[in-house]
C-alpha atoms as a PDB file:
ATOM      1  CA  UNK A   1      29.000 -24.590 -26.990  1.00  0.00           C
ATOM      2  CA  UNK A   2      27.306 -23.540 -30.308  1.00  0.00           C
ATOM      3  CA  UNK A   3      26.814 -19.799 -30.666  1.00  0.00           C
ATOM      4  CA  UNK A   4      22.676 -19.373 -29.993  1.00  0.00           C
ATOM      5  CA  UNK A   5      22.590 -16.303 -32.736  1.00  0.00           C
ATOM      6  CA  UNK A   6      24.684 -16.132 -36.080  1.00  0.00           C
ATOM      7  CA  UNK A   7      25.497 -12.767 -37.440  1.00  0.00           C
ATOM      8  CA  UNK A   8      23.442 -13.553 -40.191  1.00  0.00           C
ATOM      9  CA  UNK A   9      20.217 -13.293 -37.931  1.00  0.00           C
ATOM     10  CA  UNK A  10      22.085  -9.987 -36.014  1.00  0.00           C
ATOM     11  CA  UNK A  11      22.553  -8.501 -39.556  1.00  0.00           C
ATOM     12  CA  UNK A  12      18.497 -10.180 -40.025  1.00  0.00           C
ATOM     13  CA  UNK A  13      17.108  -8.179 -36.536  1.00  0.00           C
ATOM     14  CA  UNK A  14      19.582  -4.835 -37.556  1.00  0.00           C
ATOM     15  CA  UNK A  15      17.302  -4.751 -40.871  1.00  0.00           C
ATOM     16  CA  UNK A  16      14.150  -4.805 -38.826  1.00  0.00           C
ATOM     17  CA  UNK A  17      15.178  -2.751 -36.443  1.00  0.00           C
ATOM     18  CA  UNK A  18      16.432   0.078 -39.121  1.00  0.00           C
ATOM     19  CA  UNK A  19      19.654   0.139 -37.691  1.00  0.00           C
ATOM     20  CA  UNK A  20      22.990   0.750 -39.524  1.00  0.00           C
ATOM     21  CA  UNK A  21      25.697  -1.313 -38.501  1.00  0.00           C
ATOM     22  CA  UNK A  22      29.149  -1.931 -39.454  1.00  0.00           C
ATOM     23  CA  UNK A  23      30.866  -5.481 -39.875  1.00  0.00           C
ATOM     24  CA  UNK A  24      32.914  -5.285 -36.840  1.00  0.00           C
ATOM     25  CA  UNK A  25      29.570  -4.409 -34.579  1.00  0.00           C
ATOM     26  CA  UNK A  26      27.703  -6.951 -36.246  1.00  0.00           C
ATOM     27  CA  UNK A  27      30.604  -9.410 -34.823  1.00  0.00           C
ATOM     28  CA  UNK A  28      30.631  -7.836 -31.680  1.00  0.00           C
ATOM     29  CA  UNK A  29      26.954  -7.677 -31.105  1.00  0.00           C
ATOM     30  CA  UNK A  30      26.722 -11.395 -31.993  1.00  0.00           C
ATOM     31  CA  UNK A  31      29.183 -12.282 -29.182  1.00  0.00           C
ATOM     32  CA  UNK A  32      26.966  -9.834 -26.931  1.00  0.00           C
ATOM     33  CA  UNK A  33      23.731 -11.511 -28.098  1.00  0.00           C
ATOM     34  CA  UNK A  34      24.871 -14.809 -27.526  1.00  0.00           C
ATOM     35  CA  UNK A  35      25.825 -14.167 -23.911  1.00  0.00           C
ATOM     36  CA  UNK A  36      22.681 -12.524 -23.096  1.00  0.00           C
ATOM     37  CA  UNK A  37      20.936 -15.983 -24.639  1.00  0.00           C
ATOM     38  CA  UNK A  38      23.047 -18.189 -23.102  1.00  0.00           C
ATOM     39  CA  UNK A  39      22.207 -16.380 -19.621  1.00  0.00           C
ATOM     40  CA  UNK A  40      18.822 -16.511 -20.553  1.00  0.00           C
ATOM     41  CA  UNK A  41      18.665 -20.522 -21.178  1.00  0.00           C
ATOM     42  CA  UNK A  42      20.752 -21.214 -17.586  1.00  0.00           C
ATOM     43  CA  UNK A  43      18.338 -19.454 -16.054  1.00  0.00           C
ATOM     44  CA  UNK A  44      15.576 -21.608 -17.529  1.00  0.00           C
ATOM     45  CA  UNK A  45      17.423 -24.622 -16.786  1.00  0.00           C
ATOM     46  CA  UNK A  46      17.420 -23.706 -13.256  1.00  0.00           C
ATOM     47  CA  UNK A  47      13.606 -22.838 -12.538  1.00  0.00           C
ATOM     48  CA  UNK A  48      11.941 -25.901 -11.413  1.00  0.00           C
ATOM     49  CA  UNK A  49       8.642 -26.923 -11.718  1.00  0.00           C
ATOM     50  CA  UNK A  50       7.905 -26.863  -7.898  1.00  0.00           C
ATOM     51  CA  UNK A  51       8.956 -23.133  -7.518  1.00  0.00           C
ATOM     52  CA  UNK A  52       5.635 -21.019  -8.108  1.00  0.00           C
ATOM     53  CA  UNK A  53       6.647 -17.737 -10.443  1.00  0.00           C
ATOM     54  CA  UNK A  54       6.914 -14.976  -7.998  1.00  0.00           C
ATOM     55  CA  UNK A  55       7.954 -10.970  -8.596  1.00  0.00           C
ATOM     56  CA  UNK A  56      10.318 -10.744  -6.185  1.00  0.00           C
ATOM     57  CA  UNK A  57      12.504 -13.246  -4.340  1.00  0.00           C
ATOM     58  CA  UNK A  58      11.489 -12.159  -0.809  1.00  0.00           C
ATOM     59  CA  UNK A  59       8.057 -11.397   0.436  1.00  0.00           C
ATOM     60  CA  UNK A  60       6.748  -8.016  -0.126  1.00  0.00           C
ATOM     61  CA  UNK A  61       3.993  -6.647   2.270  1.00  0.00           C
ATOM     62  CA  UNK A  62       2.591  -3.365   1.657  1.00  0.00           C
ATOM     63  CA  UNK A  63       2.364  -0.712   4.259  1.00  0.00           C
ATOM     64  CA  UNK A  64      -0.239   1.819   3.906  1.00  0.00           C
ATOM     65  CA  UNK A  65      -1.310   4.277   6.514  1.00  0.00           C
ATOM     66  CA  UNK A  66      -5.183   5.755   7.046  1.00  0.00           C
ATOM     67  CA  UNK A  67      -6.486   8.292   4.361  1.00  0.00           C
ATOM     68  CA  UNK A  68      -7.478  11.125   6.542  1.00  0.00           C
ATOM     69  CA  UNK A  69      -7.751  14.622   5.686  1.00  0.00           C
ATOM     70  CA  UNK A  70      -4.946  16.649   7.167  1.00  0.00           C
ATOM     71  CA  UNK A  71      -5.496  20.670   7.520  1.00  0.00           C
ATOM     72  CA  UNK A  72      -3.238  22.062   3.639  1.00  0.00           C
ATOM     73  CA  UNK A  73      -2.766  25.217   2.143  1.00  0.00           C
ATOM     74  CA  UNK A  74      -5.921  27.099   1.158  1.00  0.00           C
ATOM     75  CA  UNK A  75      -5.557  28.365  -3.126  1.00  0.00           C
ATOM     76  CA  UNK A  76      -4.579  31.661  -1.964  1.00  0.00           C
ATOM     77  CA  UNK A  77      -1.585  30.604   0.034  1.00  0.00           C
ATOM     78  CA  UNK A  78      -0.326  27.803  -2.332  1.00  0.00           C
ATOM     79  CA  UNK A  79      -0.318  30.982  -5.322  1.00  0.00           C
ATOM     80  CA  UNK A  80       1.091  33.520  -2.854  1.00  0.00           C
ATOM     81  CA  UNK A  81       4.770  32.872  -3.923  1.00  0.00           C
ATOM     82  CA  UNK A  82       3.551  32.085  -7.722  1.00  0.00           C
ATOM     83  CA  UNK A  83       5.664  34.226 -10.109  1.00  0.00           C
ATOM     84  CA  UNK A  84       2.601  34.780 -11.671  1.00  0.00           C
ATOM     85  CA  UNK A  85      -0.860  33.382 -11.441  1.00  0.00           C
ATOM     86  CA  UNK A  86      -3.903  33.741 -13.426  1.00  0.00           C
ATOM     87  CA  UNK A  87      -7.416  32.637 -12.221  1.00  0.00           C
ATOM     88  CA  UNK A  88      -7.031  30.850  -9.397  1.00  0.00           C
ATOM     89  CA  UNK A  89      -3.736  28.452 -11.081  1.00  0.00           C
ATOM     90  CA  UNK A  90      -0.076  28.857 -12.180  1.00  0.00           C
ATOM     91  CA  UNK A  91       0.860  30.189 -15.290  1.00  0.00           C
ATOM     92  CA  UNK A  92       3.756  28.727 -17.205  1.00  0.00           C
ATOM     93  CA  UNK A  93       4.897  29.662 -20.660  1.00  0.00           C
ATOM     94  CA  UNK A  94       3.251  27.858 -23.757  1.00  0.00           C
ATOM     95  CA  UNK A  95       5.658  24.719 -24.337  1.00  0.00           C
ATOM     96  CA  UNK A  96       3.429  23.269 -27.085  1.00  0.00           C
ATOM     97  CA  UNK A  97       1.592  24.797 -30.047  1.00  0.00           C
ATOM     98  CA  UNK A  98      -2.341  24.380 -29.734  1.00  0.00           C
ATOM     99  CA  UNK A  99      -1.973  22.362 -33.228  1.00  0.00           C
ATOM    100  CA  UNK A 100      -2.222  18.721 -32.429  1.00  0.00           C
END
């Protein structure tokens, strides 16, 4: 079987991509390539135009239970064991500079 990428065009996407690669990768990516390809193309083969395109090979059936308001923590107790709180919410250290 005829190899469905050439190093040339592995050497052509590393380019694009900005990627450094050595000779030996580019070889060995090739080979990689070409199996992922080849996979690929059997698959294609084997999908038939009578099968509709589905997500998942089994049916999926979502369960979802009533929405209704169950008694929760009032602000007071969710804060209690806060290491420290400030107006009513949580205060974490600064992560991010206010700069965008």
């Amino acid at each position: 079987m005829m190899a469905a990428i050439s190093r040339e065009e592995v050497a052509h996407l590393a380019r694009l991509s900005r990627l450094a690669v050595t000779e030996q990768e580019l070889d060995q990516f090739a080979g990689q390539l070409d199996v992922i390809l080849q996979s690929v193309a059997r698959v294609g083969e084997v999908a038939a135009d009578d099968i509709p395109p589905t997500s998942h090979s089994v049916p999926l059936t979502n369960v979802y239970r009533d929405d209704v308001p169950q008694p929760s923590l009032t602000q007071a107790e969710a804060l209690s064991g806060a290491p420290d709180a400030f107006e009513g919410r949580f205060r974490v250290p600064r992560i991010l500079d206010e700069e965008a």
